[in-house]
Protein backbone atom coordinates (compact mmCIF):
# COMPACT_ATOMS: atom_id res chain seq x y z
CA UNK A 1 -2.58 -6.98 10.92
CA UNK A 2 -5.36 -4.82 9.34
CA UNK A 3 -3.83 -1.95 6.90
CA UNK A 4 -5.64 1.82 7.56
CA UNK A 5 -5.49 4.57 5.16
CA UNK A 6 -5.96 8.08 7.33
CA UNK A 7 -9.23 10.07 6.74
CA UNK A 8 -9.23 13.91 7.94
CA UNK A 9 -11.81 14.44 10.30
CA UNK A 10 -12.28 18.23 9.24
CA UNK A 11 -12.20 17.52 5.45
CA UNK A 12 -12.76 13.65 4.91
CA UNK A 13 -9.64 14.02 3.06
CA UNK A 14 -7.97 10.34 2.61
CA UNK A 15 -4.10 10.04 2.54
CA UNK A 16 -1.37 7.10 3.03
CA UNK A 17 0.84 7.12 4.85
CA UNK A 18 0.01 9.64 8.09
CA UNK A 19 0.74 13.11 7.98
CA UNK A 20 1.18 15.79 10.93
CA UNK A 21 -1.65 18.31 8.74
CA UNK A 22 -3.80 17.91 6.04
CA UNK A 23 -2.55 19.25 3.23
CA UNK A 24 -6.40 20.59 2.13
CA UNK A 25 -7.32 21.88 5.08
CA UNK A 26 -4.63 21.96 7.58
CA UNK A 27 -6.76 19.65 10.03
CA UNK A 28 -4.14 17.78 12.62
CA UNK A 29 -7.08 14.94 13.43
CA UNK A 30 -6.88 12.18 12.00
CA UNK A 31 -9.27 8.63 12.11
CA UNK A 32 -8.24 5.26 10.61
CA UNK A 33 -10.52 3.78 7.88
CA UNK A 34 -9.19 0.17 7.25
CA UNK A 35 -9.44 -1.21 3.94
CA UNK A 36 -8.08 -5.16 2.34
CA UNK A 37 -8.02 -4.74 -1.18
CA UNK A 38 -7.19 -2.78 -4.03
CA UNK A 39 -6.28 -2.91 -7.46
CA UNK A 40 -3.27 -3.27 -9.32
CA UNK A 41 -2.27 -0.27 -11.64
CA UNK A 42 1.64 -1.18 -12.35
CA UNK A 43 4.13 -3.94 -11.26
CA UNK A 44 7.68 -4.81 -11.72
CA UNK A 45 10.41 -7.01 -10.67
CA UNK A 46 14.07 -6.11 -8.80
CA UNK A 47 16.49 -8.70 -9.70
CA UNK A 48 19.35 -7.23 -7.83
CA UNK A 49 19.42 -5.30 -5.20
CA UNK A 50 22.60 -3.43 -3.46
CA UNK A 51 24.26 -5.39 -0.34
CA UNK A 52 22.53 -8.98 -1.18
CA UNK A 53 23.83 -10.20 -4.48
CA UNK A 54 22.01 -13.84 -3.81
CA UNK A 55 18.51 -12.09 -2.86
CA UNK A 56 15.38 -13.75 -4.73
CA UNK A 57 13.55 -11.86 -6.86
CA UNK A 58 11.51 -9.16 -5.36
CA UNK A 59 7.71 -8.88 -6.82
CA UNK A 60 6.39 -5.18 -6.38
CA UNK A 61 3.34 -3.47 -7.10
CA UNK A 62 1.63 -0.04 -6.95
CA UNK A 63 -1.76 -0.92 -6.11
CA UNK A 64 -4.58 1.72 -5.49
CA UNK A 65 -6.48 0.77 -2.02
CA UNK A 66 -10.39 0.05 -2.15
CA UNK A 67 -10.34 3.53 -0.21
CA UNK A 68 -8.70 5.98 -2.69
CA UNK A 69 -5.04 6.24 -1.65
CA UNK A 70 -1.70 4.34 -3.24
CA UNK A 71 0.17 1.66 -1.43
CA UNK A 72 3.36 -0.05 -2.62
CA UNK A 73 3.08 -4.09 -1.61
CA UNK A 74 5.12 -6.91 -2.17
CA UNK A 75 4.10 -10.38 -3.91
CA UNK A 76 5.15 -13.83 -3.38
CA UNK A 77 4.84 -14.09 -7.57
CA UNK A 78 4.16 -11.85 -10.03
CA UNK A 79 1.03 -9.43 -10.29
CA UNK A 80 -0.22 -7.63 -13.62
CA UNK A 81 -2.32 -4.02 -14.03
CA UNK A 82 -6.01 -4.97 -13.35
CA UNK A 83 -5.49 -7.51 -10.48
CA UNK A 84 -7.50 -7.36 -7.43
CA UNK A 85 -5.59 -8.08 -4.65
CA UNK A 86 -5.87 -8.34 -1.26
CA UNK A 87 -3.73 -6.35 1.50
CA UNK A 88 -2.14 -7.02 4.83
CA UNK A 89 0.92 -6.71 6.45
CA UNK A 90 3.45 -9.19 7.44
CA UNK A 91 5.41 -9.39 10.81
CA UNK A 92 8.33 -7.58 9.59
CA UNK A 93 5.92 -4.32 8.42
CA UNK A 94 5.79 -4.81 5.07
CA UNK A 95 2.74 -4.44 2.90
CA UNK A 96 1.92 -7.58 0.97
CA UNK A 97 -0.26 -7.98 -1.95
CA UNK A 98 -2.22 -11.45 -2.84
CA UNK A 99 -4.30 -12.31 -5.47
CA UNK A 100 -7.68 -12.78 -4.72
């Protein structure tokens, strides 16, 4: 599944996720721009996490998208600042970030 980042069409004003307005303009029309990479700017690791005391680590990363906005994605190992990565989605919904 491709991942979109939402572009005003009034302003050109790029946001993630979707809003109902703008917040520059107040423009309620919006048009998808999809984008499959970004770079990483921080990562860390949750080692426990509430209701599943077994659960794996959990690799996360705030990555900034080749088109402008910041997505939070999951990794199957760790990722450092400066890694290019690329983005999808997996069937659950989730945002997942792989090295390139």
């Amino acid at each position: 599944m491709t991942l979109s980042v939402f572009q005003c069409n009034a302003c050109d004003h790029t946001l993630f996720p979707a809003r109902y307005l703008c917040p520059r303009c107040g423009g309620a029309d919006w048009r998808g721009v999809p984008f499959a990479q970004g770079t990483v700017t921080e990562a860390t690791v949750v080692h426990q996490r509430v209701g599943q005391p077994n659960a794996a680590p959990l690799h996360l990363a705030s990555v900034v998208s080749a088109a402008g906005p910041v997505v939070i994605a999951r990794s199957e190992a760790a990722l450092h600042a400066g890694d290019v990565v690329r983005l999808t989605i997996d069937s659950a919904g989730a945002i997942v970030a792989s090295p390139l």
